[in-house]
Protein backbone atom coordinates (compact mmCIF):
# COMPACT_ATOMS: atom_id res chain seq x y z
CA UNK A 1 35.87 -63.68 12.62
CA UNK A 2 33.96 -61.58 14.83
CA UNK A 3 30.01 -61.08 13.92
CA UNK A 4 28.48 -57.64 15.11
CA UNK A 5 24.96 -57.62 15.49
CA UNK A 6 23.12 -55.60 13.34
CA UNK A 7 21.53 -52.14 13.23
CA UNK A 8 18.15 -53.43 12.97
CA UNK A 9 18.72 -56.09 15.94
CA UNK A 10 20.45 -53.25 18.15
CA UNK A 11 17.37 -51.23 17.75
CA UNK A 12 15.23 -54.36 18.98
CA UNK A 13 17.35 -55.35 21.60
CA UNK A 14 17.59 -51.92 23.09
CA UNK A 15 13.82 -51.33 23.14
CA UNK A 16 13.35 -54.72 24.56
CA UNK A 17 15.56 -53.52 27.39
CA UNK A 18 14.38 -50.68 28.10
CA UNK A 19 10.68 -52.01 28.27
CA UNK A 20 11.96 -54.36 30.11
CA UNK A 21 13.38 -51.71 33.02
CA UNK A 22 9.88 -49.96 32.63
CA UNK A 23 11.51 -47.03 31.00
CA UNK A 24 10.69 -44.92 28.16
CA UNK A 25 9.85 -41.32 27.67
CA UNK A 26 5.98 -39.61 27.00
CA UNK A 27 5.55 -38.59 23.27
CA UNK A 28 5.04 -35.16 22.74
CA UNK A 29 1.88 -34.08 20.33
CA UNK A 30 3.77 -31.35 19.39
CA UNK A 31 6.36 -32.95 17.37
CA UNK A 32 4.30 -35.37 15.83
CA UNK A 33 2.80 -35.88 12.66
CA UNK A 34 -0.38 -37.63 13.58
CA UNK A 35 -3.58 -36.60 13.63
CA UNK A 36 -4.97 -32.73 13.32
CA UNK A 37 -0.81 -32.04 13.74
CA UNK A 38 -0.51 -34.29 10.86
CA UNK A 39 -0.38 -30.82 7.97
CA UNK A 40 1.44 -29.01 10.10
CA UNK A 41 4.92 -28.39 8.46
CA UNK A 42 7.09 -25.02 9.00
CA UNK A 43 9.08 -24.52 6.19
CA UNK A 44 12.44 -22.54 6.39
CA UNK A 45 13.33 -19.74 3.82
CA UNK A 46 16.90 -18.69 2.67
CA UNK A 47 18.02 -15.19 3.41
CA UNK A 48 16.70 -13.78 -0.07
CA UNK A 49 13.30 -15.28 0.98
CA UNK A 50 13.06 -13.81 4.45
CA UNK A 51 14.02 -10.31 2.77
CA UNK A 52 11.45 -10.39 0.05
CA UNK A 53 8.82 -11.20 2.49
CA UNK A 54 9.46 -8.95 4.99
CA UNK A 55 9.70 -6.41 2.02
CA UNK A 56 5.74 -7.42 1.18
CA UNK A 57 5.06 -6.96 5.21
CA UNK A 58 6.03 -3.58 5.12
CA UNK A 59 4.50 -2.69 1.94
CA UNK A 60 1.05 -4.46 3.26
CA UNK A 61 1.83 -2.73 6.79
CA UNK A 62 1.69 0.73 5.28
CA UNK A 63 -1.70 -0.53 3.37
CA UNK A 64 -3.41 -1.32 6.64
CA UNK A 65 -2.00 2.18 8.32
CA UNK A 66 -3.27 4.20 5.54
CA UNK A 67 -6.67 2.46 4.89
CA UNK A 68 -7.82 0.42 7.76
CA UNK A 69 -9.00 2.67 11.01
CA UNK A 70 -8.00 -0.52 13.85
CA UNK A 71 -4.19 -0.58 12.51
CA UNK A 72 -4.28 3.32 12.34
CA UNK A 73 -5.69 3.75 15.96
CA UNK A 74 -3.08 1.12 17.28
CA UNK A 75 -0.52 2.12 15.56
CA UNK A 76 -1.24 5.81 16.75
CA UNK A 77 -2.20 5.24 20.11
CA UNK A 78 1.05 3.41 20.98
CA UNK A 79 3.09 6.58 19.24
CA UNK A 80 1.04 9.24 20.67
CA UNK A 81 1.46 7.34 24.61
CA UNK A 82 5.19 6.65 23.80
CA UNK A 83 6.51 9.86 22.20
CA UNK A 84 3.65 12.21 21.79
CA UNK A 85 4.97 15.79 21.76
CA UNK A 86 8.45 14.03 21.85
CA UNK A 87 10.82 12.58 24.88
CA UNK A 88 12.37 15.65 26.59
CA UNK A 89 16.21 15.36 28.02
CA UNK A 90 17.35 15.68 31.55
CA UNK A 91 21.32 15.88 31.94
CA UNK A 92 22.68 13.50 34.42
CA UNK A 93 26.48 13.88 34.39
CA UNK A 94 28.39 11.74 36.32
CA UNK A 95 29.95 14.09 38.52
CA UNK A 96 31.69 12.24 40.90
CA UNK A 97 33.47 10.81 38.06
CA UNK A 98 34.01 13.91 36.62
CA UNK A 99 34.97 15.53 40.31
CA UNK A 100 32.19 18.51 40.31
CA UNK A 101 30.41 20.17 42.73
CA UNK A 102 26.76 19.88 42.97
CA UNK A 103 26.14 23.79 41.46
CA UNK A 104 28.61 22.48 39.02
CA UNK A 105 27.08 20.20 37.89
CA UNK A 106 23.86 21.89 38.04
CA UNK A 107 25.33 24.72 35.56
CA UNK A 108 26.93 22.52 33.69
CA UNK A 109 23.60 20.68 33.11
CA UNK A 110 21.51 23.40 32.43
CA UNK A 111 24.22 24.83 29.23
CA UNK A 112 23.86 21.05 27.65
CA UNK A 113 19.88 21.12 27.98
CA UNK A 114 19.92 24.75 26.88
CA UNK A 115 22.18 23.98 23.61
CA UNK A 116 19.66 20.76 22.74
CA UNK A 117 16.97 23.09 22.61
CA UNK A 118 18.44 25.19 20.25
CA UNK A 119 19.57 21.92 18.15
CA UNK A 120 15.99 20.77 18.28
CA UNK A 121 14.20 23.50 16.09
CA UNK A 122 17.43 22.55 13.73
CA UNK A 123 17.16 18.91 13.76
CA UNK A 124 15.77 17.90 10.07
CA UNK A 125 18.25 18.52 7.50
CA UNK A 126 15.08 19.60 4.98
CA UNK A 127 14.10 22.15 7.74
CA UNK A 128 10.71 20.55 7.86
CA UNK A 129 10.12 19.10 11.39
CA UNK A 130 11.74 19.31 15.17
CA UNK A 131 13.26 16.58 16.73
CA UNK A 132 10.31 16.05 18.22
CA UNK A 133 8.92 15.18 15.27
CA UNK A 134 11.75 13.00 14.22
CA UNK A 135 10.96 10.94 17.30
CA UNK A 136 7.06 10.50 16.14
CA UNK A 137 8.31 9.90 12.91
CA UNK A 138 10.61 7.18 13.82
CA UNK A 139 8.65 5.28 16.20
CA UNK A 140 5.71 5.19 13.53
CA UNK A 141 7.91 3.99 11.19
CA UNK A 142 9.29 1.60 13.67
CA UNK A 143 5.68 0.56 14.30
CA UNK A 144 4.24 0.39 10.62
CA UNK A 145 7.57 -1.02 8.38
CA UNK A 146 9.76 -2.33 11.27
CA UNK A 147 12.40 -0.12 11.31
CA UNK A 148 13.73 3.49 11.19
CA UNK A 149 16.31 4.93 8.47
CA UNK A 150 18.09 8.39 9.47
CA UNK A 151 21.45 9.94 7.96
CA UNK A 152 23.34 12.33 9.90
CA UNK A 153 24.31 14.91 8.26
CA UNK A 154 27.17 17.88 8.63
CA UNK A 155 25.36 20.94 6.73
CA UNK A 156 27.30 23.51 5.41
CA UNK A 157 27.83 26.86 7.36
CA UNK A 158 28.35 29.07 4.26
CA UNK A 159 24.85 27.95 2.99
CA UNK A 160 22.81 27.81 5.54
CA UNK A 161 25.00 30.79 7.75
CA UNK A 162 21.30 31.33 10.42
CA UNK A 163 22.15 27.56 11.73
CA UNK A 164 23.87 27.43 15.35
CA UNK A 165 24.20 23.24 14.29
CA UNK A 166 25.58 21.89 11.41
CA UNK A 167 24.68 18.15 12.68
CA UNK A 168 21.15 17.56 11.20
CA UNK A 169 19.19 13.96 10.38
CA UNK A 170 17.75 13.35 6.58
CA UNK A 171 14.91 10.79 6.81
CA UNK A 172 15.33 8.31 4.42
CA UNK A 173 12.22 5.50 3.84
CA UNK A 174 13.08 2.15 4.91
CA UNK A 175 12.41 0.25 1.93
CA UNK A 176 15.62 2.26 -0.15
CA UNK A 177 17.61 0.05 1.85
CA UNK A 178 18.03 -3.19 -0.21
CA UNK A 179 20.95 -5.33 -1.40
CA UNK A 180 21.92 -4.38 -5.33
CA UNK A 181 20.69 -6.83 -8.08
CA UNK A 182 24.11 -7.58 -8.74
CA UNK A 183 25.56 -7.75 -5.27
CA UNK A 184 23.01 -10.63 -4.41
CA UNK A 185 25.03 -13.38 -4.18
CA UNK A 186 27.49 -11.82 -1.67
CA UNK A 187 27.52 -13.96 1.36
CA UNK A 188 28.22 -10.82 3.72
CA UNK A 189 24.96 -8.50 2.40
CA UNK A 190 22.17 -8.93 4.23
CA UNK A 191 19.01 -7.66 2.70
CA UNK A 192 20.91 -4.24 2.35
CA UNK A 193 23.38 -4.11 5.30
CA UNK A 194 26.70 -5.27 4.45
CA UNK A 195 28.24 -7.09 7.61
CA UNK A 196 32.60 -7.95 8.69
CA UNK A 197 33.11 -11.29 9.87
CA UNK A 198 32.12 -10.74 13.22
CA UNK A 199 28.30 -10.23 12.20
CA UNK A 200 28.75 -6.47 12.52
CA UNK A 201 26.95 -4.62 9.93
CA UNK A 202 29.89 -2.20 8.18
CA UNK A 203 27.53 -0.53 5.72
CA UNK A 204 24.41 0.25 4.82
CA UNK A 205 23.42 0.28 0.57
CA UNK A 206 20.62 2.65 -0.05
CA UNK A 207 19.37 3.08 -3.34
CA UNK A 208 18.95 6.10 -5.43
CA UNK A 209 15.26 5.54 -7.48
CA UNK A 210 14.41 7.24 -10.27
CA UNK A 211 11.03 8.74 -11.44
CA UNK A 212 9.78 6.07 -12.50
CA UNK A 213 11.10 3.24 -10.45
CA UNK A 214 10.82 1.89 -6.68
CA UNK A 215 14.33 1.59 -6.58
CA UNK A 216 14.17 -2.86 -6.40
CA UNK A 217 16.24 -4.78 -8.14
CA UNK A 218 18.55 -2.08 -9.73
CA UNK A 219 22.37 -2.58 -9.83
CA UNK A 220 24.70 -1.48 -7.67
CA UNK A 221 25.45 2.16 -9.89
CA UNK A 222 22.07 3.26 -8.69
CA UNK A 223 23.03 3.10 -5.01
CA UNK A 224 24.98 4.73 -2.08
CA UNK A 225 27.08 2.94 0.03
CA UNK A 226 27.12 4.26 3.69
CA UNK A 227 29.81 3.94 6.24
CA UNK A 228 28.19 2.55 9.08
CA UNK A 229 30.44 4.62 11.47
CA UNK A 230 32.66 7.34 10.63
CA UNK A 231 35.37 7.39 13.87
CA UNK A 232 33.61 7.17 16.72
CA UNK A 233 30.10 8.47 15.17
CA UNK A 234 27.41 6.98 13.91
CA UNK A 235 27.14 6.83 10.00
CA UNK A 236 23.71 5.84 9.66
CA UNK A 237 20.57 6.00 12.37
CA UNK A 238 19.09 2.13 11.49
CA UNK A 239 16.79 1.54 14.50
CA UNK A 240 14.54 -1.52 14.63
CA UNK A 241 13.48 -3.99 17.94
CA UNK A 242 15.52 -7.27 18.14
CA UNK A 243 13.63 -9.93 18.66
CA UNK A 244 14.99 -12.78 16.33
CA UNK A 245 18.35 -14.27 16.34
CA UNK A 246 20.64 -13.30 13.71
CA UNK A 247 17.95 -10.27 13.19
CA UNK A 248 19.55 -7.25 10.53
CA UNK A 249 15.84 -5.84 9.63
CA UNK A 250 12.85 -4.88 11.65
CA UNK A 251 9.12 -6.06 11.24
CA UNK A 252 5.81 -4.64 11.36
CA UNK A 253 3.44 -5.08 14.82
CA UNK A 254 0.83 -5.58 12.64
CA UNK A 255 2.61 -8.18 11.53
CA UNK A 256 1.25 -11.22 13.34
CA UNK A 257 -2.26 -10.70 12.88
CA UNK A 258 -2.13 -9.02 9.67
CA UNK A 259 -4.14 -11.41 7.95
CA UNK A 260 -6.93 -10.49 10.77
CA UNK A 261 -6.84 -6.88 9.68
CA UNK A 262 -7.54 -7.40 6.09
CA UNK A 263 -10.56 -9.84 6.55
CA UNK A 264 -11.87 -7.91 9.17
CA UNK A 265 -12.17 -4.52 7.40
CA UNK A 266 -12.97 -7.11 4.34
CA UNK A 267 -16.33 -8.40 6.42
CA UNK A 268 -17.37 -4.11 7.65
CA UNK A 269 -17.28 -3.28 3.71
CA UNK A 270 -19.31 -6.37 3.02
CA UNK A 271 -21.54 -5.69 5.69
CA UNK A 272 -21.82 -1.90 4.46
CA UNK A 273 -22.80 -3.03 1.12
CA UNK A 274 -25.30 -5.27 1.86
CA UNK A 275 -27.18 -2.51 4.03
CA UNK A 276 -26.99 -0.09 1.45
CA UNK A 277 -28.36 -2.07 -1.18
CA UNK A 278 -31.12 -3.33 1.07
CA UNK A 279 -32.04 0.64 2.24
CA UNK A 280 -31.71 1.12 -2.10
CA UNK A 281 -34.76 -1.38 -3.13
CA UNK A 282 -36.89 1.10 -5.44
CA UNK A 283 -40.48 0.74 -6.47
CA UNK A 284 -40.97 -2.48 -8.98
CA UNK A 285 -44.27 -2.04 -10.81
CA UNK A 286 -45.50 -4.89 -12.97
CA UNK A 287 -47.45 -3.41 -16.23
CA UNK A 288 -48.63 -4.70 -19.57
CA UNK A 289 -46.93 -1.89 -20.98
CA UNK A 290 -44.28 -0.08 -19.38
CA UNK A 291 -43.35 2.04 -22.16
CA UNK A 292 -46.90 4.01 -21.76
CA UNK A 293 -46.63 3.68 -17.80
CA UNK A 294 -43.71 5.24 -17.94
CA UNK A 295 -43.05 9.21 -16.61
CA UNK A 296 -42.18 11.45 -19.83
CA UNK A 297 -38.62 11.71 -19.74
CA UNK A 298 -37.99 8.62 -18.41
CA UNK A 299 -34.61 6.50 -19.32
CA UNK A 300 -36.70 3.39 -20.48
CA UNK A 301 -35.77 2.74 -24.14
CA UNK A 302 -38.18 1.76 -26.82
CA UNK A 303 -39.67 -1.43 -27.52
CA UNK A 304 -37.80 -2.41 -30.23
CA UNK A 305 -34.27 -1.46 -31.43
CA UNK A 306 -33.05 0.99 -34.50
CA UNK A 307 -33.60 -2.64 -36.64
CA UNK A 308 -36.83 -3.50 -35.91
CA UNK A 309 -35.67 -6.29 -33.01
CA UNK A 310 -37.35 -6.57 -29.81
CA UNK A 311 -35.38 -4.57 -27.09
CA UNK A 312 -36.42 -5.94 -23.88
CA UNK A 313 -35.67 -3.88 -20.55
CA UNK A 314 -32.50 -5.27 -18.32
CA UNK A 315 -31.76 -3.56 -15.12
CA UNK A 316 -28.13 -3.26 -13.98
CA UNK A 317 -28.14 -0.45 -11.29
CA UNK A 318 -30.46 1.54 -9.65
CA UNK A 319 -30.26 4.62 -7.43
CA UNK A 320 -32.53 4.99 -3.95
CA UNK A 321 -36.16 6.19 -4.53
CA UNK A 322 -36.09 4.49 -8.16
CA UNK A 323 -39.33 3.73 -9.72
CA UNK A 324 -39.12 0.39 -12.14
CA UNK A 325 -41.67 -0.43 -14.48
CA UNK A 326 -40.98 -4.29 -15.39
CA UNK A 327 -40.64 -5.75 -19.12
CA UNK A 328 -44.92 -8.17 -19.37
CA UNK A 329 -44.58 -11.19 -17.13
CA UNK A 330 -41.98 -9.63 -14.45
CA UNK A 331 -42.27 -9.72 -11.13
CA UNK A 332 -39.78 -8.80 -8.68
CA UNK A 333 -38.40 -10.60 -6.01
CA UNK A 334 -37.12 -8.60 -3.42
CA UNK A 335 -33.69 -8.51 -1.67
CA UNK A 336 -33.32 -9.09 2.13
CA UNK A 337 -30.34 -8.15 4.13
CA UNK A 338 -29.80 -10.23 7.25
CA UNK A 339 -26.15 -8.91 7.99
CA UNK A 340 -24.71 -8.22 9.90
CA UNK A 341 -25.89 -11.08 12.52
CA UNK A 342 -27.22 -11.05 15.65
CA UNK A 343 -23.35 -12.30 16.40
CA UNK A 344 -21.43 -10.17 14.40
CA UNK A 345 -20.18 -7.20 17.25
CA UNK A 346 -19.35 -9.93 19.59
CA UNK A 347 -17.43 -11.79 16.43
CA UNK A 348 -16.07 -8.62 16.02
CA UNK A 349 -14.82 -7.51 19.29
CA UNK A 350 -13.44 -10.82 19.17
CA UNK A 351 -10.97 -10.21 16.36
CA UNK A 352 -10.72 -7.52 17.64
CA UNK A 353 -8.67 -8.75 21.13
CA UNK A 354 -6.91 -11.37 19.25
CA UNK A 355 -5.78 -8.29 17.04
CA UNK A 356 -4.88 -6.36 19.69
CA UNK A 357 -2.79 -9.04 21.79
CA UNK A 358 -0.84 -9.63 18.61
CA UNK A 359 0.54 -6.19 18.87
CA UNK A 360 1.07 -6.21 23.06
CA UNK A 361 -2.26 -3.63 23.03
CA UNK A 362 -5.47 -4.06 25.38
CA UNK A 363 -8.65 -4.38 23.28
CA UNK A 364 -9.38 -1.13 24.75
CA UNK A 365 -7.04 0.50 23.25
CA UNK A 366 -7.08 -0.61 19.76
CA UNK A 367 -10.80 -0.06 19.36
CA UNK A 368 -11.34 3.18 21.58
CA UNK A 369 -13.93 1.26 23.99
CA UNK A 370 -14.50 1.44 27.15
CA UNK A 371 -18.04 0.80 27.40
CA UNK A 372 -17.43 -3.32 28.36
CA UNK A 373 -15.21 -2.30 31.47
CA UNK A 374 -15.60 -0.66 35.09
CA UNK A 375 -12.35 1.59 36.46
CA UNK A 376 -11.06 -1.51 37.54
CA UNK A 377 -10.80 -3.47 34.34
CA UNK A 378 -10.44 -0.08 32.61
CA UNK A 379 -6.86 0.42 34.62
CA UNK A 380 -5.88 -2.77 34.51
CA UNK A 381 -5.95 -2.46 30.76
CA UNK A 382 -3.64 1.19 30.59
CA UNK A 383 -1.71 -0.74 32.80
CA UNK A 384 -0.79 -3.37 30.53
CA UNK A 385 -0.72 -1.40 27.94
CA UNK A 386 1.75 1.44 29.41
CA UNK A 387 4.44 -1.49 30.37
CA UNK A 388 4.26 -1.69 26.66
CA UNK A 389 4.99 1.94 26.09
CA UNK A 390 7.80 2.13 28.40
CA UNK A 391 9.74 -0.41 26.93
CA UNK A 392 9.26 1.30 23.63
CA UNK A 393 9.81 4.66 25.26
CA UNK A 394 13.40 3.20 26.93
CA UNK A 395 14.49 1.65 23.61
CA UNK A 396 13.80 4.75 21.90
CA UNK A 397 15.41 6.81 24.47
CA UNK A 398 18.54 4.54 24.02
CA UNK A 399 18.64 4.00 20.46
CA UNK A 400 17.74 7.03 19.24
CA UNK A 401 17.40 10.13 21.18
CA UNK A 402 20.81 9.21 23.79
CA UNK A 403 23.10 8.86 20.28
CA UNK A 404 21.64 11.55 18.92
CA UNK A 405 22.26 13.72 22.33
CA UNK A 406 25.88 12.46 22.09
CA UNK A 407 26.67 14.11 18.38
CA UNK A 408 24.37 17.25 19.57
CA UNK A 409 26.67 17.80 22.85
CA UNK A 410 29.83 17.32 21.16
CA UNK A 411 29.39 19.86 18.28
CA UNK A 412 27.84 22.14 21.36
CA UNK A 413 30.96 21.97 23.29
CA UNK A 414 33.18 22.28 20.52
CA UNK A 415 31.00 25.44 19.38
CA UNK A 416 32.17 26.88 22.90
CA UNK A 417 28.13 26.46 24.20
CA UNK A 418 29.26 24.70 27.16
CA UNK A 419 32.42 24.82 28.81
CA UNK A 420 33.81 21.85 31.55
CA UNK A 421 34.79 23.30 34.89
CA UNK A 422 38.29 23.51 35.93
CA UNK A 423 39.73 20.61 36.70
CA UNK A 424 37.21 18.65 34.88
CA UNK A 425 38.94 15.91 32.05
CA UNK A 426 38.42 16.27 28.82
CA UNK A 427 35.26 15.40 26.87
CA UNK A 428 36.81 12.73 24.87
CA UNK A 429 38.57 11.33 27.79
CA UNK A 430 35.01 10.70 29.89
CA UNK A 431 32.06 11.10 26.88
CA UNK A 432 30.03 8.79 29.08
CA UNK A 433 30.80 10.90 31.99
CA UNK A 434 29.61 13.45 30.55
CA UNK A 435 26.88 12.86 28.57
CA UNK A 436 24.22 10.72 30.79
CA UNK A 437 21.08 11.49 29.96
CA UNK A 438 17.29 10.65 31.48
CA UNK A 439 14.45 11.19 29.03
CA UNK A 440 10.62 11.83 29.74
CA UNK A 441 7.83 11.18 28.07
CA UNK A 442 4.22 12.28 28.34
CA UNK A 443 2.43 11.94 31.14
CA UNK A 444 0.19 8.57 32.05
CA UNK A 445 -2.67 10.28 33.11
CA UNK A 446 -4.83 9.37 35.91
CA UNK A 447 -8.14 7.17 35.47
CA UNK A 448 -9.22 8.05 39.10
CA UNK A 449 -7.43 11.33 40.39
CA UNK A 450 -8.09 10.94 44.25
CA UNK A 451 -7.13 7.34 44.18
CA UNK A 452 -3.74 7.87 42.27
CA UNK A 453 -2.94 10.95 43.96
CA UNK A 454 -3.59 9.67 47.73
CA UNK A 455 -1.47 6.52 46.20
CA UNK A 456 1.75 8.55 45.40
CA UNK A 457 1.60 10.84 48.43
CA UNK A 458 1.84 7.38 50.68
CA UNK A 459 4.49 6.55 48.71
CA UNK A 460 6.54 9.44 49.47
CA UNK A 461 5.67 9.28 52.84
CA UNK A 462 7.23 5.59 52.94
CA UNK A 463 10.15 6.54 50.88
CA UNK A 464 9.66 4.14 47.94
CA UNK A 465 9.47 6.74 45.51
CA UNK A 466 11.00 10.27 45.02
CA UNK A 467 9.62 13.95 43.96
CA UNK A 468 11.15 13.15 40.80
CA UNK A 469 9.58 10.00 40.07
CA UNK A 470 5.82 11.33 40.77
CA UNK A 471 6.84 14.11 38.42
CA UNK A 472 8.25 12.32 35.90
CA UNK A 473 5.00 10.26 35.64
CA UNK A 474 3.26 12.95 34.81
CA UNK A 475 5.76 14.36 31.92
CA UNK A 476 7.59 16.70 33.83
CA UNK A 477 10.94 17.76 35.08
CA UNK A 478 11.39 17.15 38.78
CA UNK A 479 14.30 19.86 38.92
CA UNK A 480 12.11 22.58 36.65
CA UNK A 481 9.21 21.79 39.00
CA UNK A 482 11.44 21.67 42.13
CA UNK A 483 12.51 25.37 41.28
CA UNK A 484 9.07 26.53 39.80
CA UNK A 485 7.83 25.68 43.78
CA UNK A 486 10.56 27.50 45.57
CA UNK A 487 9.87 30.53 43.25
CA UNK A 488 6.08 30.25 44.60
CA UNK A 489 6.57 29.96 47.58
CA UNK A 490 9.21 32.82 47.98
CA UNK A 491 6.62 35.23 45.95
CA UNK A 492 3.72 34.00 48.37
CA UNK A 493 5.69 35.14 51.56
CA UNK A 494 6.56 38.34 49.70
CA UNK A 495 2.98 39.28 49.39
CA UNK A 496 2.40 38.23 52.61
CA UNK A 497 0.44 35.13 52.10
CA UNK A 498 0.25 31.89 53.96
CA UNK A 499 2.85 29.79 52.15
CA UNK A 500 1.80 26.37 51.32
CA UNK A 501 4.63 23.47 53.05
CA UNK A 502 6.71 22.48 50.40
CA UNK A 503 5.83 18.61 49.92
């Protein structure tokens, strides 16, 4: 009979041999349990887990926005640099694809801009806000809870007869979307979006809360179920960055260092309390009798009670400018404040850059200051900072404002606002053709005007960047400037001036 060594001599004999070849592979600390790694453990949570804390996030996120000033100025900053006023559409159709001309195309560009215009001061289905605003909106929510939650809408003509749009978007708040008490052990609902078998979410379940409820943990009769397409449109607007795999809700920026926040704005209150109690120390005067020292009028109560009892004198709050007469035998002892520290604004500002780094933000930004930095260090810092806001700005752009361009476009062209040359194939047959789309946002600025300026004119000298681009950086329209020029400079000869050289 055959003997087989065992497991335990296997494992000896192959160690042996590979010590033996001078073999053998480093140890890494970070998978180790030994020393200061030796507590570290990362637990996993199920899918109900994950949902309920991201829930508490987004609550805590909205906290922070609301109350704390360094999550409100982040959170601002990055919506004001991204949107601001709100990304404004240039039409790009693709008309070699679409076999225009080039004053085709140009006409045919100018009806689409000129009917999103129009849909623009329509956009919000309660008539409240632009879709300018919708943008802020949703990249604040984006920002704050993670996510964005819009419902297009087709009004009704008979009711609201002054629209030129039926399509409109109804805000909804993020945290309506949950998965139904009794729906919680479906395998294929996600914290609230209900997926196929390919991973796709299919709908959305938004609940309907009452007065007197938040809407959680309610059964499935208290909520909507939402298509998430109808044809080839969108049924609901669910926005949120992708950054985890298997990802079906967003989370805060604030996220991360959220915990920094709260202690933070914990230590200024502190800190603020301690300074006004030290600037509150009254007068303590020490008398035999502070009954008879005592002003007429004063609050000091009488020796002894209603029963004949000693009442002695207890202090429990005092005002600034208080004078105390204390009980025979008292002396005071008087409160010193030594906060904040000598360290504390250099603690501070350091928080303050781990804080900011969490969210992809400069110190400078977050905190407003620019007083550490030269114009160096000061551009170097928007720098960084706007590579942030133009990825935001492109997904935006993409995720939002391009599908919402789409739905605009087609009602437009099917309310006759924009015709397709002759020749030109049908909408339906080439929708990408047609609807390509560049959107700007607000302008970067300059730090150093001279600098910036001389740097883009060298540029187009060169050829590495266009009219376009140098307008675009600034928040404008290349084509609406373009024409703006020729109209000056046609007016100038006119009058008989010295027209400038168009650049």
């Amino acid at each position: 009979m055959t003997r087989f060594p065992s497991a335990r001599a296997q494992v000896i004999a192959r160690n042996r041999a590979v010590k033996a070849r001078g073999l053998g592979r480093v140890r890494s600390v970070g998978g180790s349990y030994r020393g200061s790694m030796s507590n570290w453990n990362t637990p996993r949570m199920t899918q109900d887990g994950e949902a309920s804390e991201r829930a508490v996030i987004s609550r805590r996120a909205e906290d922070l926005v609301d109350n704390n000033p360094n999550a409100a100025s982040v959170i601002d900053s990055m919506a004001v640099n991204v949107i601001g006023p709100g990304l404004r559409p240039q039409a790009r159709v693709d008309r070699k694809a679409l076999g225009l001309t080039e004053d085709q195309a140009d006409a045919l560009q100018a009806s689409m801009e000129k009917a999103y215009k129009v849909w623009n001061l329509e956009a919000h289905s309660r008539g409240l806000a632009t879709f300018n605003d919708l943008q802020f909106m949703g990249l604040h929510s984006v920002l704050t809870k993670g996510e964005f939650l819009f419902l297009p809408r087709m009004l009704d003509d008979a009711k609201y007869p002054n629209r030129s749009f039926s399509f409109a978007l109804q805000d909804i708040h993020p945290s309506r979307l949950s998965t139904p008490a009794d729906f919680f052990n479906r395998e294929n609902i996600v914290d609230g979006v209900e997926i196929n078998g390919d991973g796709r979410p299919e709908a959305y379940w938004v609940s309907s809360p009452g007065q007197f409820n938040t809407g959680e943990m309610q059964s499935s009769g208290s909520y909507t179920r939402i298509p998430a397409e109808n044809g080839h449109r969108p049924g609901m607007l669910h926005g949120f960055r992708l950054t985890r795999e298997e990802q079906y809700r967003g989370r805060s920026v604030l996220s991360p260092a959220m915990k920094y926040y709260r202690l933070l704005d914990d230590s200024y209150d502190y800190n603020l309390i301690s300074q006004i109690m030290a600037a509150s120390i009254p007068v303590f005067i020490s008398t035999q009798n502070p009954y008879e020292a005592a002003a007429q009028g004063s609050t000091v109560p009488e020796p002894v009670d209603e029963n004949g009892n000693p009442n002695p004198l207890f202090h429990k709050s005092y005002g600034p400018g208080t004078i105390l007469y204390g009980a025979p035998n008292e002396k005071p002892h008087i409160l010193e404040s030594n906060h904040p520290g000598n360290n504390f604004e250099a603690f501070a500002r350091l928080i303050l850059r781990a804080m900011a780094a969490a969210t992809g933000m400069p110190y400078e930004v977050l905190s407003k200051d620019f007083s550490q930095t030269n114009y160096s260090s000061a551009r170097a810092a928007l720098l960084e900072a706007w590579r942030v806001y133009l990825i935001y700005r492109a997904w935006a752009g993409v995720h939002f404002c391009q599908v919402n361009w789409a739905m605009v476009q087609e009602e437009a062209w099917l309310r006759g606002m924009w015709e397709m040359p002759s020749g030109a194939p049908d909408f339906y047959d080439a929708r990408h053709a047609y609807l390509g789309t560049r959107w700007i946002g607000p302008a970067r600025g300059y730090i150093d005007p001279v600098k910036e300026i001389v740097a883009s004119i060298k540029g187009l000298e060169n050829n590495i960047i266009t009219h376009a681009d140098v307008v675009a950086e600034q928040g404008g329209d290349g084509q609406e400037v373009a024409e703006i020029r020729a109209a000056e400079i046609k007016r100038d000869r006119d009058l008989g001036l010295a027209p400038e050289e168009a650049a």
